[in-house]
PDB file of N, CA and C in Angstrom:
ATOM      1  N   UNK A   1     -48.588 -54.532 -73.749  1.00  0.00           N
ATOM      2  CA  UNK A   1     -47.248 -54.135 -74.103  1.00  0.00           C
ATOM      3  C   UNK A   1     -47.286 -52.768 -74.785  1.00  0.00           C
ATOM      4  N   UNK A   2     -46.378 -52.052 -74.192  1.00  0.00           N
ATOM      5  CA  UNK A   2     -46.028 -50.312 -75.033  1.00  0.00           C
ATOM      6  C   UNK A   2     -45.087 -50.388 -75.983  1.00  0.00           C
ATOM      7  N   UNK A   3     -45.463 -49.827 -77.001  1.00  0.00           N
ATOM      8  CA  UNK A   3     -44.731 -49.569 -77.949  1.00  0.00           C
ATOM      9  C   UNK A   3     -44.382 -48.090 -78.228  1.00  0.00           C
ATOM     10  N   UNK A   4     -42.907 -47.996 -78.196  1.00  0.00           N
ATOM     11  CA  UNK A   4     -42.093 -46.196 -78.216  1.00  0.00           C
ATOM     12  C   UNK A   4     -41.728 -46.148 -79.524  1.00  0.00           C
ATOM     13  N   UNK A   5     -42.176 -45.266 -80.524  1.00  0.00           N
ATOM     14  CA  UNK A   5     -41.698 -45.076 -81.677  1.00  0.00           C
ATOM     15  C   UNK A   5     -39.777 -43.993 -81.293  1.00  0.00           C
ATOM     16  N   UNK A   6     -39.090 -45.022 -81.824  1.00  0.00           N
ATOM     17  CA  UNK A   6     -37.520 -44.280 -81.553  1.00  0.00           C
ATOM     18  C   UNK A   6     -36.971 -44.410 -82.690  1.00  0.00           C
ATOM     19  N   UNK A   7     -36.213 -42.894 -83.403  1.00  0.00           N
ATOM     20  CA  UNK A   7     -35.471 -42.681 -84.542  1.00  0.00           C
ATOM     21  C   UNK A   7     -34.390 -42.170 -84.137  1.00  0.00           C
ATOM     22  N   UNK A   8     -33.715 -42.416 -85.297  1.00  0.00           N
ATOM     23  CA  UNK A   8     -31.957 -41.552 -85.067  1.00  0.00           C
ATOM     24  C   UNK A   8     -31.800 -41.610 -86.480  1.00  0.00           C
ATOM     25  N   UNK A   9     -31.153 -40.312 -87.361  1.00  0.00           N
ATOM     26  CA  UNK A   9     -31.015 -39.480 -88.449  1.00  0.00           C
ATOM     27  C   UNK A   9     -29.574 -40.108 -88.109  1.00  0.00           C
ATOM     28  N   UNK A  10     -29.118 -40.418 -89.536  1.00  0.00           N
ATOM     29  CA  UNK A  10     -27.469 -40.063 -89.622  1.00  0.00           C
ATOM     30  C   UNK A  10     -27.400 -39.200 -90.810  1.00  0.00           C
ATOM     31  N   UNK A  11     -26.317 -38.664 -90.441  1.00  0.00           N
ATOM     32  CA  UNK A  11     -25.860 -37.552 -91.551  1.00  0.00           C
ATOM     33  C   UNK A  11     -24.577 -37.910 -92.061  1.00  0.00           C
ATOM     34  N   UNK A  12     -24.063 -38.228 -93.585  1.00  0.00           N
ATOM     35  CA  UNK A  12     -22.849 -38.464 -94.136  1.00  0.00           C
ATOM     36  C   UNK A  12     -22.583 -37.162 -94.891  1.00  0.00           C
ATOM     37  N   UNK A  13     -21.341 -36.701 -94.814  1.00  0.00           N
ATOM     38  CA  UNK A  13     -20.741 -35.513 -95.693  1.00  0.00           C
ATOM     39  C   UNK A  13     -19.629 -36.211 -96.308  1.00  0.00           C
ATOM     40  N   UNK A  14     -19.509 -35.413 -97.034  1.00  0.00           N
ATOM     41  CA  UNK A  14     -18.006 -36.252 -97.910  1.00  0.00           C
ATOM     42  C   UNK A  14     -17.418 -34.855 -98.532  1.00  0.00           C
ATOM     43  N   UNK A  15     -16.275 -34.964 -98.509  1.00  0.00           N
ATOM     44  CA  UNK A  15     -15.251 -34.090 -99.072  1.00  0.00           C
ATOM     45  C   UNK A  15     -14.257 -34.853-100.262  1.00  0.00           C
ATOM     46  N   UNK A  16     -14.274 -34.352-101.238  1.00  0.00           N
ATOM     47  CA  UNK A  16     -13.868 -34.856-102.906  1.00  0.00           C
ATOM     48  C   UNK A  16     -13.074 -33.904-103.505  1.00  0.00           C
ATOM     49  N   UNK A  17     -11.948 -34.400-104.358  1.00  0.00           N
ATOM     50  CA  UNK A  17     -11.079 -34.143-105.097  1.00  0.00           C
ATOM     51  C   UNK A  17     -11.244 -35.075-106.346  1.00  0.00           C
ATOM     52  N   UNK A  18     -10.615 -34.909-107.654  1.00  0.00           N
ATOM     53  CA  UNK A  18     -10.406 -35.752-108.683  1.00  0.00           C
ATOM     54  C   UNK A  18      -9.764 -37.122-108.520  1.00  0.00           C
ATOM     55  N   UNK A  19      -9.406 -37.342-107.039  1.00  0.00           N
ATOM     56  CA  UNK A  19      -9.113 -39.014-107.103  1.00  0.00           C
ATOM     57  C   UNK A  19      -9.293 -39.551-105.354  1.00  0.00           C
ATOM     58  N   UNK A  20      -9.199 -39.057-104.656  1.00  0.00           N
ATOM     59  CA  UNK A  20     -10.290 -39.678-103.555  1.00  0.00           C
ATOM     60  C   UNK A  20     -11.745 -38.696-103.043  1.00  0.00           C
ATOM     61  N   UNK A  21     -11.832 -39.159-102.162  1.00  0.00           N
ATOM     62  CA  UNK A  21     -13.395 -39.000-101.452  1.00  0.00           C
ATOM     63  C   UNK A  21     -13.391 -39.429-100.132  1.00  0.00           C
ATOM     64  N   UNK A  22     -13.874 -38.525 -99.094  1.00  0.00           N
ATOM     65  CA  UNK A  22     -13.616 -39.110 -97.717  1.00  0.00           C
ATOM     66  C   UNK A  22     -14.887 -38.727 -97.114  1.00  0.00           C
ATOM     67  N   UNK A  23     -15.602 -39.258 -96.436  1.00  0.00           N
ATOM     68  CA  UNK A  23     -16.885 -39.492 -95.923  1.00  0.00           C
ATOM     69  C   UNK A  23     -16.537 -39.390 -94.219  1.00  0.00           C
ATOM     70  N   UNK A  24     -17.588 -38.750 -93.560  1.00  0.00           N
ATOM     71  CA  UNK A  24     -17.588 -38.592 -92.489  1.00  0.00           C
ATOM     72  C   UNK A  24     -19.444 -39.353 -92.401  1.00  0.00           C
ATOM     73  N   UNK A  25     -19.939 -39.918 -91.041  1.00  0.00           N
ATOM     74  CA  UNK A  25     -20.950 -40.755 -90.997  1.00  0.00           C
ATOM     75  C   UNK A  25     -21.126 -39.744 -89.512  1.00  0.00           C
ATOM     76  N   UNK A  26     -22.586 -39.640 -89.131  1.00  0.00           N
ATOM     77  CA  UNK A  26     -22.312 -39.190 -87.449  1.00  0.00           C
ATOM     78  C   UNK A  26     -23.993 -39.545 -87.261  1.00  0.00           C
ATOM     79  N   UNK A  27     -24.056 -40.057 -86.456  1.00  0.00           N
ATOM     80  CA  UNK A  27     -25.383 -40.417 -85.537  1.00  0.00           C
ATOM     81  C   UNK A  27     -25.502 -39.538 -84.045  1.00  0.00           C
ATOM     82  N   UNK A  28     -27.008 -39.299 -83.885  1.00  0.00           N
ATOM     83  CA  UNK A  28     -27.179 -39.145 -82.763  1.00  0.00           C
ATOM     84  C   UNK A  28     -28.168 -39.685 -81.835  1.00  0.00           C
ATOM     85  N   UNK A  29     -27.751 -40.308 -80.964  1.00  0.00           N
ATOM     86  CA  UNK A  29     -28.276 -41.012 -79.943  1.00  0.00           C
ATOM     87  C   UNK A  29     -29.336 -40.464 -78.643  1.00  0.00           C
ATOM     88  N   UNK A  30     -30.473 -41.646 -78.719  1.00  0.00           N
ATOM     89  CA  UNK A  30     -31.491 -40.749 -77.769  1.00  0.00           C
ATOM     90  C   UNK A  30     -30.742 -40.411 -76.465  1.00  0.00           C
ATOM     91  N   UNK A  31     -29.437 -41.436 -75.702  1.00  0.00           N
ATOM     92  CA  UNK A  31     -28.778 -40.827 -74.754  1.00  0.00           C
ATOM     93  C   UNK A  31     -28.174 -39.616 -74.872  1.00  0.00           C
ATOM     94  N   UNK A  32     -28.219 -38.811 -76.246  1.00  0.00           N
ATOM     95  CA  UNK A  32     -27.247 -37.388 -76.084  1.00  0.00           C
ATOM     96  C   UNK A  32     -26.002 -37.835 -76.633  1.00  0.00           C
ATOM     97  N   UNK A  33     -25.579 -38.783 -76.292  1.00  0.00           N
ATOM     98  CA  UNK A  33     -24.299 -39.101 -77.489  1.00  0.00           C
ATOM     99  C   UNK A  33     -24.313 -39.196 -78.799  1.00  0.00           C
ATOM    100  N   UNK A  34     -23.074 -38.868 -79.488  1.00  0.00           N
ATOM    101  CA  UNK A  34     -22.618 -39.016 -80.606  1.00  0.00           C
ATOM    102  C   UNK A  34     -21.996 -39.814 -80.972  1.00  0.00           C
ATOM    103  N   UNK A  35     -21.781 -40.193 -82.308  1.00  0.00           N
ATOM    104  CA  UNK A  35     -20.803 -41.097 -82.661  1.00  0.00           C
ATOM    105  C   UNK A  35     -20.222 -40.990 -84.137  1.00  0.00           C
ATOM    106  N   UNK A  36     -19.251 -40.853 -84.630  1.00  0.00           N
ATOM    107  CA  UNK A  36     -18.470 -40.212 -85.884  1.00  0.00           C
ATOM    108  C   UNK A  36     -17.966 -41.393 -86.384  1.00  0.00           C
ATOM    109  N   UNK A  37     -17.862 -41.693 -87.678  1.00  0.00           N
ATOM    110  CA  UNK A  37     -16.934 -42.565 -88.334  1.00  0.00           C
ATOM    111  C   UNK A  37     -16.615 -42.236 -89.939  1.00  0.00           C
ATOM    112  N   UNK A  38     -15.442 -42.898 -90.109  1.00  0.00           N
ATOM    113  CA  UNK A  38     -14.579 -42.252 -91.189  1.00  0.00           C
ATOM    114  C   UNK A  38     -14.821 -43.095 -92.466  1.00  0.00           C
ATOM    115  N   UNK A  39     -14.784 -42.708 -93.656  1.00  0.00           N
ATOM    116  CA  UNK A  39     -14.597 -43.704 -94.272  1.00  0.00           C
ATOM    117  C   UNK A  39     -13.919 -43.004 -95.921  1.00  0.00           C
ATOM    118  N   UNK A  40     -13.041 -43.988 -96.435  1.00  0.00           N
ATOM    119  CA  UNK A  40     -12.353 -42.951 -97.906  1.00  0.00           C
ATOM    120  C   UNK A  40     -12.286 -44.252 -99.231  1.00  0.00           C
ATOM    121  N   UNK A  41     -11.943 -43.510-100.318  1.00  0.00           N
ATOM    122  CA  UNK A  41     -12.235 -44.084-101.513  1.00  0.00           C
ATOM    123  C   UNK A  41     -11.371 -43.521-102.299  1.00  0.00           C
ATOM    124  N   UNK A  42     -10.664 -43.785-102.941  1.00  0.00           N
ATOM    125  CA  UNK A  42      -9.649 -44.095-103.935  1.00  0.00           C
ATOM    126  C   UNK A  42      -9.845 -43.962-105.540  1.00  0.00           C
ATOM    127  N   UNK A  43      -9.863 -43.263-106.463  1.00  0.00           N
ATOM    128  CA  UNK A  43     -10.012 -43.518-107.575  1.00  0.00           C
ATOM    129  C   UNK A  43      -8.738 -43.715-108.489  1.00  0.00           C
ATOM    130  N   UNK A  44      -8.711 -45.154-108.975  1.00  0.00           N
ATOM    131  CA  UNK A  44      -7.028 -45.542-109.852  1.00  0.00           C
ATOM    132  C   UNK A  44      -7.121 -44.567-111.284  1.00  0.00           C
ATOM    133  N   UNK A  45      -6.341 -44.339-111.634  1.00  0.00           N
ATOM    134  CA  UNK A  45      -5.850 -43.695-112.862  1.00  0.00           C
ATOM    135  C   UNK A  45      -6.747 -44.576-114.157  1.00  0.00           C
ATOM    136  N   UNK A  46      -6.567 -45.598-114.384  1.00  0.00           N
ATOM    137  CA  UNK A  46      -7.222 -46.048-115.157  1.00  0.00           C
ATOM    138  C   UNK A  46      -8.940 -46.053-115.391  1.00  0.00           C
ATOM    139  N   UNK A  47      -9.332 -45.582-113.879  1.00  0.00           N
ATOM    140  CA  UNK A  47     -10.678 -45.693-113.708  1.00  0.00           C
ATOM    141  C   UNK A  47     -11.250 -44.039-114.180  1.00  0.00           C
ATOM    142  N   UNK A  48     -12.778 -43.757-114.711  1.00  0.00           N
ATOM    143  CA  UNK A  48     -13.488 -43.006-115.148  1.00  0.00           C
ATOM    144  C   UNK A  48     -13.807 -41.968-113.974  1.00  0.00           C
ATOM    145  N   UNK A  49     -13.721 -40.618-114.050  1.00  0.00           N
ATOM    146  CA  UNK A  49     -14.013 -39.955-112.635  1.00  0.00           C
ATOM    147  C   UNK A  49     -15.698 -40.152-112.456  1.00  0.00           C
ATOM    148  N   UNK A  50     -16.169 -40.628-111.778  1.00  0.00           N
ATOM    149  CA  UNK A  50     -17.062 -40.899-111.034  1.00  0.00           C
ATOM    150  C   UNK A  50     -17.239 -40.421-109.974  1.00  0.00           C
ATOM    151  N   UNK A  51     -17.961 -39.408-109.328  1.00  0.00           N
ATOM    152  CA  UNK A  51     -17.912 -38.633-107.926  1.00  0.00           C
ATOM    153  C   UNK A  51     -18.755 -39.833-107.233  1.00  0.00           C
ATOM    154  N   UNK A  52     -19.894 -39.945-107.848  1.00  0.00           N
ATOM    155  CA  UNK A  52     -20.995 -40.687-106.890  1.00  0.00           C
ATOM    156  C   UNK A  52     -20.483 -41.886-105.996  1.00  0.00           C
ATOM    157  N   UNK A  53     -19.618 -42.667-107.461  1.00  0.00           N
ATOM    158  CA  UNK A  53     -18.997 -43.892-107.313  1.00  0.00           C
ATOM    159  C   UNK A  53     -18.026 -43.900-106.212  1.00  0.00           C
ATOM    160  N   UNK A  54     -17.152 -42.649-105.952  1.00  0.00           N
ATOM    161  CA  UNK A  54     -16.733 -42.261-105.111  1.00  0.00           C
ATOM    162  C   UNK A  54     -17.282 -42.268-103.656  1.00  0.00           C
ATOM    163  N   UNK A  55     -18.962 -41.728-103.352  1.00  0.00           N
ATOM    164  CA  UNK A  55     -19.180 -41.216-102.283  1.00  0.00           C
ATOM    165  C   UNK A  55     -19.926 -42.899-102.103  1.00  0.00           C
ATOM    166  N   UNK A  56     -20.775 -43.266-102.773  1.00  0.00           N
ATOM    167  CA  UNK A  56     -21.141 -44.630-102.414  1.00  0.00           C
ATOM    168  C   UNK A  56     -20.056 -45.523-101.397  1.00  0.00           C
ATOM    169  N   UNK A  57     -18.935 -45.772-102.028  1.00  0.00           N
ATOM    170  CA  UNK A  57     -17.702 -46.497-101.661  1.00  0.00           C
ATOM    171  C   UNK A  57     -17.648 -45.811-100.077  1.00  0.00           C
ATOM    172  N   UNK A  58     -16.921 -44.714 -99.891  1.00  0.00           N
ATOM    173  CA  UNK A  58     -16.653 -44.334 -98.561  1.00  0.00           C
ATOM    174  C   UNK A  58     -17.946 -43.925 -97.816  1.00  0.00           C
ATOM    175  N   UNK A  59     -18.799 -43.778 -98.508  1.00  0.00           N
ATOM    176  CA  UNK A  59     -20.203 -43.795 -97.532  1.00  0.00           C
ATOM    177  C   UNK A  59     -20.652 -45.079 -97.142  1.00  0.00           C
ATOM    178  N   UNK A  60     -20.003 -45.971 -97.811  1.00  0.00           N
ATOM    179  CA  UNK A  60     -20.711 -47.049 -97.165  1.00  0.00           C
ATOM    180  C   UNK A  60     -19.557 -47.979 -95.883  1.00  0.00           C
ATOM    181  N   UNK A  61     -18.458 -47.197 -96.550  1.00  0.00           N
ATOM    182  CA  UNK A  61     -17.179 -47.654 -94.826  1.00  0.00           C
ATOM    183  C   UNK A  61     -17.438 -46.841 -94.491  1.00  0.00           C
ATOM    184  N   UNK A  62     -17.742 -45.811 -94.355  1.00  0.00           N
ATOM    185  CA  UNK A  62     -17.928 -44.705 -93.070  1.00  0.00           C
ATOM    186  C   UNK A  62     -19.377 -45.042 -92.191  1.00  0.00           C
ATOM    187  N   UNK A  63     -20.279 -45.891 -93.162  1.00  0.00           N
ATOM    188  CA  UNK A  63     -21.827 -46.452 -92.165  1.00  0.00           C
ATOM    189  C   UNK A  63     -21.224 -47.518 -92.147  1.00  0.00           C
ATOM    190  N   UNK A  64     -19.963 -48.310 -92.408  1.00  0.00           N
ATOM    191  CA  UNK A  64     -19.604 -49.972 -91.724  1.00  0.00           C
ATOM    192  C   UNK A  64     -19.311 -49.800 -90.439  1.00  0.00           C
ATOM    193  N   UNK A  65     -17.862 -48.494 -90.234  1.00  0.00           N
ATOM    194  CA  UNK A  65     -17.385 -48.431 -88.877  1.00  0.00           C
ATOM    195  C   UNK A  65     -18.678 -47.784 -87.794  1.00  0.00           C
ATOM    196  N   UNK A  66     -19.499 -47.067 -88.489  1.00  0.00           N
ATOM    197  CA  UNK A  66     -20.607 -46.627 -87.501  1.00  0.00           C
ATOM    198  C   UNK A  66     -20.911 -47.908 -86.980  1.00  0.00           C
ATOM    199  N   UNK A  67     -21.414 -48.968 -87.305  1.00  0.00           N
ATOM    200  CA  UNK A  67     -22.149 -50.045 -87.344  1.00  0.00           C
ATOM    201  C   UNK A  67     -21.144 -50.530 -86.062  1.00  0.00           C
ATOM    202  N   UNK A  68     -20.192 -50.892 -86.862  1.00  0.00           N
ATOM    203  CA  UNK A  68     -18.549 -51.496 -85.629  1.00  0.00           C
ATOM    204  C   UNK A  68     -19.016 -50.773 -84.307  1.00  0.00           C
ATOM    205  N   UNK A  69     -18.764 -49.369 -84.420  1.00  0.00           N
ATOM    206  CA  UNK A  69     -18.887 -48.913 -83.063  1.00  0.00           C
ATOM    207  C   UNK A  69     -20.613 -48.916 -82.207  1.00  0.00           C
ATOM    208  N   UNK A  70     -21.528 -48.452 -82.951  1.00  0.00           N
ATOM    209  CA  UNK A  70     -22.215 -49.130 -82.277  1.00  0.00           C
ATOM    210  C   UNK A  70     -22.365 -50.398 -81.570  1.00  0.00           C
ATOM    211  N   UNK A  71     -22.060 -51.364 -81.970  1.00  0.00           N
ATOM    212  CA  UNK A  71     -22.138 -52.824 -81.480  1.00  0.00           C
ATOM    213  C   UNK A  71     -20.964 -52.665 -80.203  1.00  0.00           C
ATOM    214  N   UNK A  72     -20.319 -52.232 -80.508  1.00  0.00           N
ATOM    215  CA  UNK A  72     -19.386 -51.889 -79.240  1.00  0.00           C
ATOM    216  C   UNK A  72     -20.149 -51.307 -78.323  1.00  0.00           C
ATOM    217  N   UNK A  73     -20.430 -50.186 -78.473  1.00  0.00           N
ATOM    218  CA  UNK A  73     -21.268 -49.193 -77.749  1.00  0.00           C
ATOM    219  C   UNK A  73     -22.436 -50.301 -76.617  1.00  0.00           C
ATOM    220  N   UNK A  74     -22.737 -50.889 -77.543  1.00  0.00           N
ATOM    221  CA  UNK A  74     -24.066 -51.768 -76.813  1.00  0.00           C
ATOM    222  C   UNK A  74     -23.409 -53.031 -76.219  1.00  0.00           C
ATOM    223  N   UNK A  75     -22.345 -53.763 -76.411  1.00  0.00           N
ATOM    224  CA  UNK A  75     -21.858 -54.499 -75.676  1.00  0.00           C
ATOM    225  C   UNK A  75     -21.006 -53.613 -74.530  1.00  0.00           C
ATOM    226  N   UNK A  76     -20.620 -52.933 -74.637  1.00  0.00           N
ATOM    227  CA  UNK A  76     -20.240 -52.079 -73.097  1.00  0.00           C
ATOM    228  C   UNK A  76     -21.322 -51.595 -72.247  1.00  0.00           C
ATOM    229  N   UNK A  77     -22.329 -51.387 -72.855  1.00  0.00           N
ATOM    230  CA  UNK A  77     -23.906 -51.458 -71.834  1.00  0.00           C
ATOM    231  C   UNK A  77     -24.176 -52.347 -71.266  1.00  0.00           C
ATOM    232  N   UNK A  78     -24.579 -53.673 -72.266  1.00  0.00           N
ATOM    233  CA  UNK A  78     -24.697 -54.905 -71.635  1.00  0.00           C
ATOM    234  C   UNK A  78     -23.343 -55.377 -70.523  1.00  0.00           C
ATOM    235  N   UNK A  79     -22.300 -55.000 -70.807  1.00  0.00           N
ATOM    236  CA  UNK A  79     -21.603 -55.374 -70.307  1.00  0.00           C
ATOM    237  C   UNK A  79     -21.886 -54.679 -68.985  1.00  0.00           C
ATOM    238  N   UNK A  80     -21.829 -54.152 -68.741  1.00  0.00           N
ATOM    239  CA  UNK A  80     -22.070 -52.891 -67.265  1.00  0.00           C
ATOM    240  C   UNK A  80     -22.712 -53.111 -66.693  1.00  0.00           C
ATOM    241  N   UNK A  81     -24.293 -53.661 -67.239  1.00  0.00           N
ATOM    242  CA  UNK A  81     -25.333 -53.414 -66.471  1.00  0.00           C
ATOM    243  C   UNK A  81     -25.309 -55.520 -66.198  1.00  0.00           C
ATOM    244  N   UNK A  82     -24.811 -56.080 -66.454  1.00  0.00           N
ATOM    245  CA  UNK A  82     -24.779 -57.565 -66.575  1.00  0.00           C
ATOM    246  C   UNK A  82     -23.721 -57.865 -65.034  1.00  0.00           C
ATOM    247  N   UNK A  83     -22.612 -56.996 -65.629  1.00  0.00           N
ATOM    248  CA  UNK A  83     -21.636 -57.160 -64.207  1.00  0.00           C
ATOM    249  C   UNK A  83     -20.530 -58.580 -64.961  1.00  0.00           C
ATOM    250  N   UNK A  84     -21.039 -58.786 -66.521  1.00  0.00           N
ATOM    251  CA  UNK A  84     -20.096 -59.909 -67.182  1.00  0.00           C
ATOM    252  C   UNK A  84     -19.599 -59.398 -68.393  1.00  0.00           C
ATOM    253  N   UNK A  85     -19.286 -60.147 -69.132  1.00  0.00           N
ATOM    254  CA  UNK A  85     -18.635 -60.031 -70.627  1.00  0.00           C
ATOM    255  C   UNK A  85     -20.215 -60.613 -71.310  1.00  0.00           C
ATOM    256  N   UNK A  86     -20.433 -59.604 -72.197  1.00  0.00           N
ATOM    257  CA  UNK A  86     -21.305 -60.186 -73.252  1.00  0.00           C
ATOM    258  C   UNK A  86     -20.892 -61.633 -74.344  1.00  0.00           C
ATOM    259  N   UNK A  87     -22.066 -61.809 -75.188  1.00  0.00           N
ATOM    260  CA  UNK A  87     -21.827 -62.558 -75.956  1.00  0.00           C
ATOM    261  C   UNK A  87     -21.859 -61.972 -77.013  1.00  0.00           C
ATOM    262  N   UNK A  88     -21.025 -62.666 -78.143  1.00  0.00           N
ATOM    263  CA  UNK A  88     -20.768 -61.931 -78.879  1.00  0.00           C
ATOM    264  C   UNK A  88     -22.222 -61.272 -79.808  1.00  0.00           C
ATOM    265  N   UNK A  89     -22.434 -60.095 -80.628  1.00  0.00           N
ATOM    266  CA  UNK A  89     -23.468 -59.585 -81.390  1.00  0.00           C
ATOM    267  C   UNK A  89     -22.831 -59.750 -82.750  1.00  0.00           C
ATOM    268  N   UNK A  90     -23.967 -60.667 -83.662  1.00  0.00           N
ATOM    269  CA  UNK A  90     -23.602 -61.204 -84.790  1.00  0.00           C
ATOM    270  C   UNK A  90     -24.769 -59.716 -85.660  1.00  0.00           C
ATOM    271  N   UNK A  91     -23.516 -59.470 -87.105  1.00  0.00           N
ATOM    272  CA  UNK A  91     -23.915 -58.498 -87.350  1.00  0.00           C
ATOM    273  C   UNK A  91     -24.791 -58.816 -88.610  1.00  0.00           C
TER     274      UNK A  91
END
């Protein structure tokens, strides 16, 4: 049996103000595709400004919906190359 060492880098940026934070997530795929996802964070009035606390929060919905769409991504493969509907991928 062969074994292929395969990586993919994601890169999160986030853009911040004194009360949200919005995160962008983007992967790239050994097929040449891309894939982008969003994610934002909220800071209430009562709460302490915290940037990090900020980027944690929407960095980590902006790598949830990555996650979402991948699994999509790979059930429309399977799906294609099957000629059926997949089963579902438990995350």
């Amino acid at each position: 049996m062969m074994h292929t060492a395969v990586g993919w880098h994601v890169e999160l940026e986030f853009q911040e103000d004194d009360q949200h934070t919005r995160a962008v997530a983007m992967v790239r795929l050994s097929d040449g595709s891309e894939i982008r996802a969003h994610g934002r964070a909220s800071r209430h009035d009562s709460d302490a400004n915290q940037p990090r606390v900020g980027e944690e929060i929407a960095g980590a919905r902006a790598l949830n919906e990555l996650a979402m769409q991948l699994l999509t991504k790979a059930h429309g493969e399977i799906d294609s190359a099957s000629g059926r509907t997949s089963h579902s991928i438990n995350v």
